[in-house]
PDB file of N, CA and C in Angstrom:
ATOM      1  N   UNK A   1      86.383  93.166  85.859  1.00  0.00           N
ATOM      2  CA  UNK A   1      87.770  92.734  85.719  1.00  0.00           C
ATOM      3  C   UNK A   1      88.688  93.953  85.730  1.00  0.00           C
ATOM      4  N   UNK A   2      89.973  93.976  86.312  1.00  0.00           N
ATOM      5  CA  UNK A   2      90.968  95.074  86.464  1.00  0.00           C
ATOM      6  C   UNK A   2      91.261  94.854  85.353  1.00  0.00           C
ATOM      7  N   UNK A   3      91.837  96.075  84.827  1.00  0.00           N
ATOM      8  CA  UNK A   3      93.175  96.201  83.273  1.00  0.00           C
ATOM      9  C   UNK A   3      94.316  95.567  83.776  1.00  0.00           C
ATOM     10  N   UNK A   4      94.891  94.158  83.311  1.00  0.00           N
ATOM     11  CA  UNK A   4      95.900  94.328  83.482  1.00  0.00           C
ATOM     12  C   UNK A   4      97.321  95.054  82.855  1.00  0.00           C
ATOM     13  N   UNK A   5      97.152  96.122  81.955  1.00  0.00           N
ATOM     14  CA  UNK A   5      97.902  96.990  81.647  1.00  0.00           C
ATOM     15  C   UNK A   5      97.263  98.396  81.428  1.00  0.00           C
ATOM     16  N   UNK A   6      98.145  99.470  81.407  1.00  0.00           N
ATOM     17  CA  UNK A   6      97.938 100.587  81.535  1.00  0.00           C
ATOM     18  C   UNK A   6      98.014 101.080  80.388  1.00  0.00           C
ATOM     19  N   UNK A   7      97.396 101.838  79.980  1.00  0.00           N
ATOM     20  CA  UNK A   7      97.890 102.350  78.730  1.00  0.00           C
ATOM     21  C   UNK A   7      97.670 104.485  78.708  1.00  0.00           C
ATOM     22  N   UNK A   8      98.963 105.016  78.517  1.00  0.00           N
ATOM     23  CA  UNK A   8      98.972 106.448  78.772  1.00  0.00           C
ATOM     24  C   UNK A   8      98.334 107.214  77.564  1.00  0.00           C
ATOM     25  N   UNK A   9      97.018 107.773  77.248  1.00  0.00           N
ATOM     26  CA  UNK A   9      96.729 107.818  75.506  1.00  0.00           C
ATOM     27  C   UNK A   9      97.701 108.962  75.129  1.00  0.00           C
ATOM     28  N   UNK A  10      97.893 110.018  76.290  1.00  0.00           N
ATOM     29  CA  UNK A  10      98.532 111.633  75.405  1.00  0.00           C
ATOM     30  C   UNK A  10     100.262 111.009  75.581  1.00  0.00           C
ATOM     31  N   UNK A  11     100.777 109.549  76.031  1.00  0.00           N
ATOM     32  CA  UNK A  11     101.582 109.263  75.585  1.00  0.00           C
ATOM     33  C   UNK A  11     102.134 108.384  74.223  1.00  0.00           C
ATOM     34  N   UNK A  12     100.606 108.019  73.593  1.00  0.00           N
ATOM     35  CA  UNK A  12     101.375 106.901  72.714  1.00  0.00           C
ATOM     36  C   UNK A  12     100.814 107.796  71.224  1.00  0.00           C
ATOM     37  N   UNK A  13     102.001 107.318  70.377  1.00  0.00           N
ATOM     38  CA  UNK A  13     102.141 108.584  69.125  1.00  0.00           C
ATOM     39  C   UNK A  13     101.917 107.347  67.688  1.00  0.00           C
ATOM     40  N   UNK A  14     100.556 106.830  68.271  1.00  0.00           N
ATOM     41  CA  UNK A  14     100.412 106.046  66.622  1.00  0.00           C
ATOM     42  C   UNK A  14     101.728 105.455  66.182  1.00  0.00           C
ATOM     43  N   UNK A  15     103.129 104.621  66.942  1.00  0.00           N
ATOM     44  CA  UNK A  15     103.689 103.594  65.838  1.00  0.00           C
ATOM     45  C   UNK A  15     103.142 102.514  65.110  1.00  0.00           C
ATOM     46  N   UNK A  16     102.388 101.991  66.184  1.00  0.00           N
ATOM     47  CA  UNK A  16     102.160 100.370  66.203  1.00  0.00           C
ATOM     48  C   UNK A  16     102.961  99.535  66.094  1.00  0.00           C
ATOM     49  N   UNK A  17     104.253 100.189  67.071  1.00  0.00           N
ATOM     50  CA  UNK A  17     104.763  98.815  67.544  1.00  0.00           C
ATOM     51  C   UNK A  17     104.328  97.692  68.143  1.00  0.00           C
ATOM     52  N   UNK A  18     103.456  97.774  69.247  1.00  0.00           N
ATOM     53  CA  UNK A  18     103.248  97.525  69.840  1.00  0.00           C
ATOM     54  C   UNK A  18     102.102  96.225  69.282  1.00  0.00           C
ATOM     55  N   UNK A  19     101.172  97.223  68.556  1.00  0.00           N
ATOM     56  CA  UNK A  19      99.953  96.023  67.200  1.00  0.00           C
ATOM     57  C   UNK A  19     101.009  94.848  66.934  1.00  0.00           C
ATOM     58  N   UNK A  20     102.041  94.979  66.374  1.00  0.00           N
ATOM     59  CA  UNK A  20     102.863  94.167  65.783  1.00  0.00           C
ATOM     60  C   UNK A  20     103.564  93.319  66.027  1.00  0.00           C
ATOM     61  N   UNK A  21     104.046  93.822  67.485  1.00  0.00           N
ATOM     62  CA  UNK A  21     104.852  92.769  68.543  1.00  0.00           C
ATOM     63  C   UNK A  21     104.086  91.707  69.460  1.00  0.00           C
ATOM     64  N   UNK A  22     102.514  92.090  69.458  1.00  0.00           N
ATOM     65  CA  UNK A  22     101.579  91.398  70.424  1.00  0.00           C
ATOM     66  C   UNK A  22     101.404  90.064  69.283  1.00  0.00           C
ATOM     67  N   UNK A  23     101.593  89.003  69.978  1.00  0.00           N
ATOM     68  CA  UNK A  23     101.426  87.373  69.267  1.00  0.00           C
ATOM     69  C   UNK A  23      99.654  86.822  69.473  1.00  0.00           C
ATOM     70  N   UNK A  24      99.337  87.653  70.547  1.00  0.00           N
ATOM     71  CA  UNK A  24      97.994  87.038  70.326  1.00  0.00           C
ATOM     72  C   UNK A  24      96.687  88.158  70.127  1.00  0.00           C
ATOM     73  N   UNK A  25      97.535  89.314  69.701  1.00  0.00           N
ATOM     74  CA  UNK A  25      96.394  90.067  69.057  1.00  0.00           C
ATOM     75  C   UNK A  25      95.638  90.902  69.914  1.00  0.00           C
ATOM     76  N   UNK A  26      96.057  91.000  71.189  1.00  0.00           N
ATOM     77  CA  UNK A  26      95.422  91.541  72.816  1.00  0.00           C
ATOM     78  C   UNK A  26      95.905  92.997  72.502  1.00  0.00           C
ATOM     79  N   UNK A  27      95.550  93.719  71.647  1.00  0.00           N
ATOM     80  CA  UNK A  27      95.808  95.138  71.500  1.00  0.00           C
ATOM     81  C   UNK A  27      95.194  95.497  70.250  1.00  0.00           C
ATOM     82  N   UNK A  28      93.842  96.406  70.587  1.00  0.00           N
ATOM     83  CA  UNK A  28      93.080  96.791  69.760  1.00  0.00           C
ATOM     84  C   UNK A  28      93.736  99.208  69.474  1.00  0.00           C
ATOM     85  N   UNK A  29      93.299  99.121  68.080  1.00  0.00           N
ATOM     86  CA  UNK A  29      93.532 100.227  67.803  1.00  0.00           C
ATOM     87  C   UNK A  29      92.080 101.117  67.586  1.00  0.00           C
ATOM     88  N   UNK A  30      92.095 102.178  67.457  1.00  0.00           N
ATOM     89  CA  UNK A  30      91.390 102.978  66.869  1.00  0.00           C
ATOM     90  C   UNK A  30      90.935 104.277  67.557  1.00  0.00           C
ATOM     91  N   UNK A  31      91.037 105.210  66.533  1.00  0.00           N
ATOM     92  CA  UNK A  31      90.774 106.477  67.186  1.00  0.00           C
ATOM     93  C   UNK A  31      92.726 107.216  67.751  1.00  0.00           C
ATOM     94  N   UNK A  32      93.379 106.957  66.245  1.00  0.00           N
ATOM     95  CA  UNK A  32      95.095 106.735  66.706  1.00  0.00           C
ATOM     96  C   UNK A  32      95.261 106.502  68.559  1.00  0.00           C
ATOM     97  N   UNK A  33      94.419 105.571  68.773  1.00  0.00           N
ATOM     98  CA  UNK A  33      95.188 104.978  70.160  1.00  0.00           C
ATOM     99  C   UNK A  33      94.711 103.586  70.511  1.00  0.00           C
ATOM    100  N   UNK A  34      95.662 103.397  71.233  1.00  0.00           N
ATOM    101  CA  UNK A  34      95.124 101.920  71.371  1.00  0.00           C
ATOM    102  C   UNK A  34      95.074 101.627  72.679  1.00  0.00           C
ATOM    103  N   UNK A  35      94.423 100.057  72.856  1.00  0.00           N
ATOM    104  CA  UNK A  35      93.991  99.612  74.023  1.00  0.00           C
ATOM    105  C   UNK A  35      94.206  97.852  74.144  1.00  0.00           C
ATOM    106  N   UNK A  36      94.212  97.887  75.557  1.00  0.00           N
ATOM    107  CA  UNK A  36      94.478  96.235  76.053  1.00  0.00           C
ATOM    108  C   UNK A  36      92.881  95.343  75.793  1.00  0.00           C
ATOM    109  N   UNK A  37      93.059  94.330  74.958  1.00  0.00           N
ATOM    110  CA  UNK A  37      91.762  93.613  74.673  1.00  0.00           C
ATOM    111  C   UNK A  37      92.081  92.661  75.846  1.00  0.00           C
ATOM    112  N   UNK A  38      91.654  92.364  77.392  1.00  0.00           N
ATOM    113  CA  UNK A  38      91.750  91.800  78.182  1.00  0.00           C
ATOM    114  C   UNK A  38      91.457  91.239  78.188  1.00  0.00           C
ATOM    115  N   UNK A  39      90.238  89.914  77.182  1.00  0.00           N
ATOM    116  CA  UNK A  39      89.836  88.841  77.096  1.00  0.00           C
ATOM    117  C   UNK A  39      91.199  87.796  76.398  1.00  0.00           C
ATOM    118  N   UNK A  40      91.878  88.628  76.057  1.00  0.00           N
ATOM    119  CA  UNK A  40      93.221  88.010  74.811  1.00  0.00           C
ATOM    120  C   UNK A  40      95.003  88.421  75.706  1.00  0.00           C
ATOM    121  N   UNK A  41      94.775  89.376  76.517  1.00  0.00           N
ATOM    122  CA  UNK A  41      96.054  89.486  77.161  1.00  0.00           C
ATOM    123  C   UNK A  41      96.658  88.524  77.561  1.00  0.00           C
ATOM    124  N   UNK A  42      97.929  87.753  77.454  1.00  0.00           N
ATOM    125  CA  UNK A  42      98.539  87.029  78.497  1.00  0.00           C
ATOM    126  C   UNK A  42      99.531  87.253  79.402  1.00  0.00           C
ATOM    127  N   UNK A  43      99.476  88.715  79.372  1.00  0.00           N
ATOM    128  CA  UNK A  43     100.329  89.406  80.367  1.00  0.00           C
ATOM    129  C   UNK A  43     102.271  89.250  80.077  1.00  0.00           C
ATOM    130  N   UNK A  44     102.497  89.372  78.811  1.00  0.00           N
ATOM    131  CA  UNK A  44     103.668  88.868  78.525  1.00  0.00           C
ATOM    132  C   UNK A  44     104.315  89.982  78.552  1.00  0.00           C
ATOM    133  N   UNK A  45     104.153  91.341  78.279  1.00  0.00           N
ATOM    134  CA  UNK A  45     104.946  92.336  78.676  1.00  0.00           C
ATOM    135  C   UNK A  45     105.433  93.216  77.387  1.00  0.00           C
ATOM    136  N   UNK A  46     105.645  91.902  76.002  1.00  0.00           N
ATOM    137  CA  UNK A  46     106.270  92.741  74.849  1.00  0.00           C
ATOM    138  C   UNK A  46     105.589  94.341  74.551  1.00  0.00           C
ATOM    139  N   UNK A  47     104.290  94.693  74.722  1.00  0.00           N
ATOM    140  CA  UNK A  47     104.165  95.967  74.718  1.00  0.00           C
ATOM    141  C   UNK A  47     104.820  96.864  75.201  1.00  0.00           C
ATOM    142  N   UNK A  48     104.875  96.581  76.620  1.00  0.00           N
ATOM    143  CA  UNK A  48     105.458  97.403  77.638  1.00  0.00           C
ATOM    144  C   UNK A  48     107.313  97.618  77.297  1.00  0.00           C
ATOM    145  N   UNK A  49     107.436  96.236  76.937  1.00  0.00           N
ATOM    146  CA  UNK A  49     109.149  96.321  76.143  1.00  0.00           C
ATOM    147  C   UNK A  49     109.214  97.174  74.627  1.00  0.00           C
ATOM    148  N   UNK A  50     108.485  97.038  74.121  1.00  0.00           N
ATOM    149  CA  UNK A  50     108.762  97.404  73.109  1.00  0.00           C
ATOM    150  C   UNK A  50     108.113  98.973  72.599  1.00  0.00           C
ATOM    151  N   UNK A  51     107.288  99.742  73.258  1.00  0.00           N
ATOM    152  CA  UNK A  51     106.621 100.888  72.900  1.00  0.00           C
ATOM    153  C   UNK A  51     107.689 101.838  73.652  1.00  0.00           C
ATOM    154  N   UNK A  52     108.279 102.555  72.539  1.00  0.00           N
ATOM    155  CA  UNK A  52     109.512 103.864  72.528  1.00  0.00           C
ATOM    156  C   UNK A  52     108.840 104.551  73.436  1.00  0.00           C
ATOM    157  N   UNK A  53     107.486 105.062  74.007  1.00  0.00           N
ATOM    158  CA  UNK A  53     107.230 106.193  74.410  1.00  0.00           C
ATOM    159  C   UNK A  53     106.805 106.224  75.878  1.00  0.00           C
ATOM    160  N   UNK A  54     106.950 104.611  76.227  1.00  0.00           N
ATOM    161  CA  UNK A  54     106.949 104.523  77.553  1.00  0.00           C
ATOM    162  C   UNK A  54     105.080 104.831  77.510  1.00  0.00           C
ATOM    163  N   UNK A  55     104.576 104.278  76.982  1.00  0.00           N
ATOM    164  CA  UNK A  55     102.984 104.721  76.909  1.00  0.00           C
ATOM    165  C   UNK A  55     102.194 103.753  77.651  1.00  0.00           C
ATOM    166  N   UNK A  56     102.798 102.693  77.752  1.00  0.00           N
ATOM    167  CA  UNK A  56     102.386 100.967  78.631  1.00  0.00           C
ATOM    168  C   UNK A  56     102.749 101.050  79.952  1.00  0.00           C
ATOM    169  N   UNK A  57     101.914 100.820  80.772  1.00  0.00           N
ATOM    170  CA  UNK A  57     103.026  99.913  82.020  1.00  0.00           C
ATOM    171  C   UNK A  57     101.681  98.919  82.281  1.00  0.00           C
ATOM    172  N   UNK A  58     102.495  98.249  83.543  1.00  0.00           N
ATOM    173  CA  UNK A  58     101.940  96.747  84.109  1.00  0.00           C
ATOM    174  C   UNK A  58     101.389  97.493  85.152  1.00  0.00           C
ATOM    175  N   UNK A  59     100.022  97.118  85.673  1.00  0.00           N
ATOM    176  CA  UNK A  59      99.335  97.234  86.901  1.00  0.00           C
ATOM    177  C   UNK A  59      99.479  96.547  87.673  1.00  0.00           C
ATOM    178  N   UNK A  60     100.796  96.559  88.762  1.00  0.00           N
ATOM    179  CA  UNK A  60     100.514  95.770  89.680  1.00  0.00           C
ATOM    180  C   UNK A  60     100.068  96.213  91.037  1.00  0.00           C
ATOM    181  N   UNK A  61      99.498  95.197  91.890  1.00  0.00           N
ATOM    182  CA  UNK A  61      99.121  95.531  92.729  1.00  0.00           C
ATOM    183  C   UNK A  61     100.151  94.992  94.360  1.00  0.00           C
ATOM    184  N   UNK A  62     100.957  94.916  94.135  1.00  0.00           N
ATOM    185  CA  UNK A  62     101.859  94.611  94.934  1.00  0.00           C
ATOM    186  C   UNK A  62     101.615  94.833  96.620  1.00  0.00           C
ATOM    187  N   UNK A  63     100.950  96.058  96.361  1.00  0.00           N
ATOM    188  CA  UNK A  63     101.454  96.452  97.874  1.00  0.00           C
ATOM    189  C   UNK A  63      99.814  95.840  98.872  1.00  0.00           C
ATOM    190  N   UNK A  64      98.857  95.844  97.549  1.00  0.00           N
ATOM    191  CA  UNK A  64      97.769  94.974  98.532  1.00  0.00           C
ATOM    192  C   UNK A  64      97.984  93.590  98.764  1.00  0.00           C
ATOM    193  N   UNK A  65      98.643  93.174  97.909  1.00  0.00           N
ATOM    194  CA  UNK A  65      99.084  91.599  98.081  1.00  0.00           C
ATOM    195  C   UNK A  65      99.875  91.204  99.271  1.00  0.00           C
ATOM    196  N   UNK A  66     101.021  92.055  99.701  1.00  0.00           N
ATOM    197  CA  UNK A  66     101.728  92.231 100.380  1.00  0.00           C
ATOM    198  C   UNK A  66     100.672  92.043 102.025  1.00  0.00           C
ATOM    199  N   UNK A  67      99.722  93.345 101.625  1.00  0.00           N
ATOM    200  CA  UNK A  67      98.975  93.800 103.334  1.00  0.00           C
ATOM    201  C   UNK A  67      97.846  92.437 103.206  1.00  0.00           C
ATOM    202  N   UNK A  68      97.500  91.620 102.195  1.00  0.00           N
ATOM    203  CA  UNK A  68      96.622  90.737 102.669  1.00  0.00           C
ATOM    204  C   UNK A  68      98.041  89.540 103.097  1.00  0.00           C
ATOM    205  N   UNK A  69      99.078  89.449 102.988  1.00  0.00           N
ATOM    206  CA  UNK A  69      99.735  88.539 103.465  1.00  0.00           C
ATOM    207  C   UNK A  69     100.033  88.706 104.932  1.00  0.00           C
TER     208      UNK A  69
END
């Protein structure tokens, strides 16, 4: 299975915003960093909105989608 999110580790500085804002718990910690639990993601984005350090983004794949169209 692809990640569907990215996560930058030498960008994210232990808030846990991010723990806090996720509703279904799809963001595991430890080792001060964290990670996308992809069995629980629903791709809603609040990480990516809400982490100050820009440490998230979305994986998309746009441009293969595009060349299989």
């Amino acid at each position: 299975m692809v990640e569907p999110l990215i996560v930058h580790p030498a960008s994210c500085k232990d808030c846990h915003k991010c723990l806090r804002e996720c509703g279904v718990g799809a963001i595991g910690f430890k080792d001060n960093q964290v990670w996308i639990i992809e069995d629980k993601c629903i791709y809603c984005g609040n990480c990516i909105k809400t982490c100050p350090q820009g440490a998230k983004e979305a994986l998309f794949e746009k441009k293969k989608v595009e060349s299989f169209l």
